[in-house]
Protein backbone atom coordinates (compact mmCIF):
# COMPACT_ATOMS: atom_id res chain seq x y z
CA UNK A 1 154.07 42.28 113.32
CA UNK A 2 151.87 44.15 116.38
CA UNK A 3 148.38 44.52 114.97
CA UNK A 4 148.60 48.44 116.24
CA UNK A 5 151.20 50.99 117.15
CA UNK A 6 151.11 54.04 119.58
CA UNK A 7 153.12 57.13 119.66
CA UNK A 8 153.63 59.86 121.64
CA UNK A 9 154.00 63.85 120.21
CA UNK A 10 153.14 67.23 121.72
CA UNK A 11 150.71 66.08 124.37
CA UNK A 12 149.15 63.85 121.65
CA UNK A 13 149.09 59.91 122.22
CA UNK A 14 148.31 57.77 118.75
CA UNK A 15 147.03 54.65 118.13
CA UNK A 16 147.24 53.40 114.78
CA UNK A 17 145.86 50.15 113.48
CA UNK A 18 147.93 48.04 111.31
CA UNK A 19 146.04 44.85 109.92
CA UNK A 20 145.09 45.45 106.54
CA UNK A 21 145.46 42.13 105.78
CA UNK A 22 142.48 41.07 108.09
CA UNK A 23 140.93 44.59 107.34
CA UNK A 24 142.09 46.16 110.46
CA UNK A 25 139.50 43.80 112.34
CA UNK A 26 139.82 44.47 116.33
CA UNK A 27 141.73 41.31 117.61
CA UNK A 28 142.21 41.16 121.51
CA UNK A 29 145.56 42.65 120.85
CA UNK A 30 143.89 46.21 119.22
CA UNK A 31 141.86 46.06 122.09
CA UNK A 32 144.91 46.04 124.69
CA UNK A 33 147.12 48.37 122.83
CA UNK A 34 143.17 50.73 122.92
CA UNK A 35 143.22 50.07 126.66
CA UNK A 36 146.67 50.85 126.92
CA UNK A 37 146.73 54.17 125.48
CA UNK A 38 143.71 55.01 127.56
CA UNK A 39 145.04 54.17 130.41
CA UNK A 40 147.96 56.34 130.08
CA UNK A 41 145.91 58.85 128.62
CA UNK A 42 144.31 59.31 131.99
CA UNK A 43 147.19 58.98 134.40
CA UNK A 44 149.49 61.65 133.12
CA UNK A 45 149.68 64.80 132.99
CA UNK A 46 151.49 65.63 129.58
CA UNK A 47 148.96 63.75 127.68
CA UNK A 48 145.98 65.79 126.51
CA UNK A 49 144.13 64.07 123.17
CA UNK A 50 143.76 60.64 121.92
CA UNK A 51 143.71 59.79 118.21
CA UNK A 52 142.81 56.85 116.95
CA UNK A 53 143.54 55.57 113.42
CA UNK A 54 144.62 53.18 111.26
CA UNK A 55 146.01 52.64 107.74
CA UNK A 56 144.76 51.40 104.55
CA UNK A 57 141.53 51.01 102.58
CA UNK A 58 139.48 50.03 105.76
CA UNK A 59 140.11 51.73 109.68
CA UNK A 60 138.15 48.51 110.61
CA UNK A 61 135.39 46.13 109.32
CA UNK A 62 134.76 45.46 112.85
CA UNK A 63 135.36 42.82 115.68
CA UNK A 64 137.85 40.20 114.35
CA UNK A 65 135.44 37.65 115.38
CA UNK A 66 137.25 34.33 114.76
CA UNK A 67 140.27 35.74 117.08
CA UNK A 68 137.59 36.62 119.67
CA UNK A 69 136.54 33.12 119.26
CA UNK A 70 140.17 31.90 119.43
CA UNK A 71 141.29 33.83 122.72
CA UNK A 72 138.29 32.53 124.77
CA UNK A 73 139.25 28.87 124.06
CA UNK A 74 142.59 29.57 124.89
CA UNK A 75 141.24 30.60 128.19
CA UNK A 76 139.22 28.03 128.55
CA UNK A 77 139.25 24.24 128.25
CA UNK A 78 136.07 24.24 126.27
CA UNK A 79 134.95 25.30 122.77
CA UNK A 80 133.66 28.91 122.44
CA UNK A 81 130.02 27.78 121.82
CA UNK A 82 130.39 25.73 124.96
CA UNK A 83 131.22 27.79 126.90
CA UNK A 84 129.18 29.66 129.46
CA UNK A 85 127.22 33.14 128.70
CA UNK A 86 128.62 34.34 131.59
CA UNK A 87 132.33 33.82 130.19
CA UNK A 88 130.76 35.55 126.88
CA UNK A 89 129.19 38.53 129.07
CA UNK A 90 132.56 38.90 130.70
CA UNK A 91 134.85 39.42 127.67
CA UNK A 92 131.87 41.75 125.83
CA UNK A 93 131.69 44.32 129.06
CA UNK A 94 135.87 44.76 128.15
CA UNK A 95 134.78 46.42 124.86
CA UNK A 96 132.05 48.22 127.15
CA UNK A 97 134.21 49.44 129.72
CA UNK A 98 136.76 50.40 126.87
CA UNK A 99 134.19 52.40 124.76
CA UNK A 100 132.45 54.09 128.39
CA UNK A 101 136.14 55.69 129.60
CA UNK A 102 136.84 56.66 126.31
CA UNK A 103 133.69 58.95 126.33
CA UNK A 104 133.67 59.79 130.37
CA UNK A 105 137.39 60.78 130.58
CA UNK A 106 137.95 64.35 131.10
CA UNK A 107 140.09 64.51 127.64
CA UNK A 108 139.49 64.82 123.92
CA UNK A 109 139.29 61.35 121.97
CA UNK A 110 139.63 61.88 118.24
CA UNK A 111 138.61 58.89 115.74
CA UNK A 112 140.50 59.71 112.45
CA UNK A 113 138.62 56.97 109.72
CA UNK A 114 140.39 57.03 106.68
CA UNK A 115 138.59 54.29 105.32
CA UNK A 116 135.82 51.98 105.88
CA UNK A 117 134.72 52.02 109.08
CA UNK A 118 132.27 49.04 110.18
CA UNK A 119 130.86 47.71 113.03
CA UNK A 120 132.79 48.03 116.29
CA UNK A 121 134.13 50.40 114.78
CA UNK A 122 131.64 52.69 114.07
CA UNK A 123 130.71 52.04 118.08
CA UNK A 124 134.09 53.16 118.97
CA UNK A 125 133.46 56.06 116.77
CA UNK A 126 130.35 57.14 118.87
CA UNK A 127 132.58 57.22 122.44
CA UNK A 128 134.68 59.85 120.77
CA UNK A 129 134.54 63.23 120.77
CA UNK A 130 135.42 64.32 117.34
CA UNK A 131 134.93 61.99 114.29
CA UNK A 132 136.35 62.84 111.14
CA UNK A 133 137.04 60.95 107.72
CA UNK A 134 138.11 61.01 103.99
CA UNK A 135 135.82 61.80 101.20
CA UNK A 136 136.13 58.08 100.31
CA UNK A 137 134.92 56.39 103.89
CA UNK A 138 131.88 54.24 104.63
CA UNK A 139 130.06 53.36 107.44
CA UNK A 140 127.99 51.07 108.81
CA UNK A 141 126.60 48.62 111.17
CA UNK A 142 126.26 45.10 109.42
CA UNK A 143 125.72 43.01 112.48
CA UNK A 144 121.69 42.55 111.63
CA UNK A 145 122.54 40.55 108.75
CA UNK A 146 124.33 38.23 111.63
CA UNK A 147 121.13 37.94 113.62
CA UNK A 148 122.24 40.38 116.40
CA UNK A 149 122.10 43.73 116.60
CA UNK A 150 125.33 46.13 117.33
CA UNK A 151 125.29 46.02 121.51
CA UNK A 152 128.47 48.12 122.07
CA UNK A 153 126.71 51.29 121.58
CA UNK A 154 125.60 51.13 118.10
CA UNK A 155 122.02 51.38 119.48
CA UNK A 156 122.01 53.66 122.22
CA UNK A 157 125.30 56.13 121.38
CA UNK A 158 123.95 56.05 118.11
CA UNK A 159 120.58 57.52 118.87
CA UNK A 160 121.77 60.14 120.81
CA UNK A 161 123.76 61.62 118.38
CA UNK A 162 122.43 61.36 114.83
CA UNK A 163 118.45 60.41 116.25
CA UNK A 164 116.08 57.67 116.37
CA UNK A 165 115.47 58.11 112.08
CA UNK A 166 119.30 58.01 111.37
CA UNK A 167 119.39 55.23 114.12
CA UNK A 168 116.87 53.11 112.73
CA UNK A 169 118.12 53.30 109.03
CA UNK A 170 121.31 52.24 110.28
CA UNK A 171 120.73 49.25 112.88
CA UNK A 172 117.75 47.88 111.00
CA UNK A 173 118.93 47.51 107.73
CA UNK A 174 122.69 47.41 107.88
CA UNK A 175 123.26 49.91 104.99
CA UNK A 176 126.66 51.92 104.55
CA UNK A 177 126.27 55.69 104.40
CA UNK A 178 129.11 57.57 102.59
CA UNK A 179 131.24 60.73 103.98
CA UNK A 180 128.89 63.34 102.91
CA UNK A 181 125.98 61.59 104.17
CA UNK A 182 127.68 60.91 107.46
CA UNK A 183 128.36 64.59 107.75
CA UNK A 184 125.16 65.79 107.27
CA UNK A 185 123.46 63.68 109.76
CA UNK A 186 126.30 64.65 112.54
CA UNK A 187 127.80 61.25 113.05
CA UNK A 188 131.26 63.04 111.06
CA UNK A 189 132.10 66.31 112.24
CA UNK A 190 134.55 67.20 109.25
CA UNK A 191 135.51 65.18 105.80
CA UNK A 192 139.32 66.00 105.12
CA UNK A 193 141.03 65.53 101.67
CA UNK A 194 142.51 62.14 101.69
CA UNK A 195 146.10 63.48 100.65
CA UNK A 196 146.39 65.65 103.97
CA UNK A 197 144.08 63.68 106.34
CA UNK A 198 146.39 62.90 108.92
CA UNK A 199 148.19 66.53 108.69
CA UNK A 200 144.45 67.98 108.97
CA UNK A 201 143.56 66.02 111.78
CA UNK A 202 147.02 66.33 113.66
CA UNK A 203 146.90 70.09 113.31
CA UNK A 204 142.94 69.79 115.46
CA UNK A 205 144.69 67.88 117.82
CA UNK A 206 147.01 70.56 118.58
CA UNK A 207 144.87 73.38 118.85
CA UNK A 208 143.31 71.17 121.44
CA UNK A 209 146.44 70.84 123.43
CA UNK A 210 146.89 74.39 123.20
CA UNK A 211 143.50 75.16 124.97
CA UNK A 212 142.99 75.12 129.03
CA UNK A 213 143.05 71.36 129.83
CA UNK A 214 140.15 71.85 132.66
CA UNK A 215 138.75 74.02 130.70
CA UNK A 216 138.44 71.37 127.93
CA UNK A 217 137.45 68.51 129.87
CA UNK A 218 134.92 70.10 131.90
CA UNK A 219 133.27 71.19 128.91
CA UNK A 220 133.10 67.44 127.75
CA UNK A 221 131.60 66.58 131.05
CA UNK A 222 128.73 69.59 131.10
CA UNK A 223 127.80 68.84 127.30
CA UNK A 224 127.16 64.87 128.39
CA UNK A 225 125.57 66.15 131.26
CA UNK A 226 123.15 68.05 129.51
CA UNK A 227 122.63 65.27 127.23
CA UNK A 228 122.00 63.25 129.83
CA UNK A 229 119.67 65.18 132.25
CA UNK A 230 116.28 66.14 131.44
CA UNK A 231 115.70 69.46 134.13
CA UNK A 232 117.14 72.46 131.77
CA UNK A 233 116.94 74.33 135.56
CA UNK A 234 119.49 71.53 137.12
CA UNK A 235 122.14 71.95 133.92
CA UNK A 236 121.67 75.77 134.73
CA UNK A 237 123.16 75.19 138.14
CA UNK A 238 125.95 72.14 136.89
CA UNK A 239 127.31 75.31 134.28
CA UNK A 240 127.38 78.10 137.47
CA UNK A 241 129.30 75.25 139.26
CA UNK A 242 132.03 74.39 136.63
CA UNK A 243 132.49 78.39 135.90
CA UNK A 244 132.79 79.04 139.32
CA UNK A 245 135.74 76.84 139.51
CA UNK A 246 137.43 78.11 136.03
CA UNK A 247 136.90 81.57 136.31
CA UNK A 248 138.60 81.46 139.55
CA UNK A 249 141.70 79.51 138.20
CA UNK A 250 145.05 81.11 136.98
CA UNK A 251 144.83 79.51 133.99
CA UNK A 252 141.89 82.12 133.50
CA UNK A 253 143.33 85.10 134.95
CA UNK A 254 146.38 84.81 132.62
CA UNK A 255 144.14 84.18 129.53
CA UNK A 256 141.62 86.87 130.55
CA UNK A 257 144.81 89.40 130.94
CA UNK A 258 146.14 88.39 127.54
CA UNK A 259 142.87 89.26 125.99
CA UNK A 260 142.69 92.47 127.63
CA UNK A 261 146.29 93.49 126.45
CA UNK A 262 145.11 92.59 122.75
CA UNK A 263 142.03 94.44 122.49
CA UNK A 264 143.63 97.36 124.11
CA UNK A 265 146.13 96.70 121.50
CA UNK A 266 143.36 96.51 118.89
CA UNK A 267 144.48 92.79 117.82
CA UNK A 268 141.99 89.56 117.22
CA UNK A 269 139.20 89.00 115.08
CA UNK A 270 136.34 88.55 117.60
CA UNK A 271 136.93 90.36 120.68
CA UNK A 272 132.99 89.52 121.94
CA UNK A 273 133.63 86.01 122.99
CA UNK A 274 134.54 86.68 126.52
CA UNK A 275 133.13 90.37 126.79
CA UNK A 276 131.07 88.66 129.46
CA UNK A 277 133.91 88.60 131.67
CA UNK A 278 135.48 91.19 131.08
């Protein structure tokens, strides 16, 4: 049986773990079907949001370590604690480069945990956009109590979003935090009821689709932008430059028309938001 499954619906592309007798631990084969769905996500056209899942009590406890193990002596002629850092380095930066293009491609990623999400998978979590759960999920980052600490972004990614206190409490320790807890410290974004998760967190991923793709992404880029650069006066000028662009698009003039019809019409609840441009 594949350890994961994708599917395609409505501009949505799904990949959906399926271990739960190893706990949904990422094997090399997660992480190719992960890559795969990537991949596609960002060659064509009629794809527009990622959603990653999985089923059962856990969406991971983490790196399947043992199969790690496993697939670099099968690529190599010597045992895995033989073998060269280099070789080590090598297959690590895969889970790097996996976890960096999910968070700098131009469209929405969606982590939907239903369970207990650990480790790796927590650091997968982080290179999403949007991170929801059930009331019943955990998460945490256990790899201290290993000796290392949780290199795949659980240190850095972490920080960013949720803060050096959160951080700290997390890495250092390697306590779980429960749904509610996750939430209010901004590392969820919503809990859903367990009995209509995946309906819940389908029906976000359409109203994605249904927005202005370059719209969408190039909001994704200015927000990591801003994130990332430190002169407020040079994220003034990267915004000018990315509404230049869209509010000379059709995509705009068509909405912007719409809106005018409506409000002329009397119809919509909040007319404000693009008053601006009108």
């Amino acid at each position: 049986m594949a350890s994961a499954r994708v599917t395609e619906a409505g501009g949505i592309i799904t990949v959906t773990i399926e271990r739960e007798a190893k706990r949904n631990a990422i094997n090399p084969e997660v992480t190719r079907t992960l890559w795969d769905a990537v991949r596609a996500l960002a060659a064509r056209d009629d794809l527009r949001c990622l959603v990653i899942t999985a089923v059962g009590a856990y969406f991971t406890a983490g790196i399947d370590i043992l199969a790690a193990a496993q697939a670099r002596e099968a690529a190599s002629s010597a045992p895995a604690e033989q073998q060269p850092g280099w070789a080590y380095r090598r297959d690590y930066r895969d889970h790097h480069l996996l976890y960096d293009e999910m968070e700098a491609i131009e469209k929405p990623v969606i982590l939907a945990a239903q369970g207990i999400c650990l480790g790796a998978g927590v650091e997968m979590a982080l290179s999403c956009d949007f991170r929801f759960c059930t009331p019943s999920a955990e998460w945490g980052l256990p790899e201290v109590s290993l000796g290392v600490i949780p290199g795949s972004g659980g240190t850095s990614r972490l920080t960013r979003i949720v803060g050096p206190a959160w951080a700290k409490y997390l890495t250092m320790t390697g306590e779980r935090i429960g749904a509610e807890r996750a939430h209010a410290i901004g590392l969820v974004h919503e809990i859903f009821p367990a009995e209509t998760f995946q309906a819940d967190v389908a029906a976000f991923a359409r109203r994605l689709v249904e927005l202005p793709a370059e719209a969408v992404g190039l909001a994704k880029l200015a927000v990591d932008l801003a994130t990332d650069v430190t002169d407020r006066s040079a994220q003034r000028h990267v915004d000018r430059l990315i509404n230049t662009t869209l509010t000379g698009s059709q995509t705009y003039r068509d909405r912007l028309k719409a809106f005018a019809s409506r409000r002329r019409r009397g119809e919509g609840k909040d007319q404000s938001a693009t008053d601006e441009h009108s």
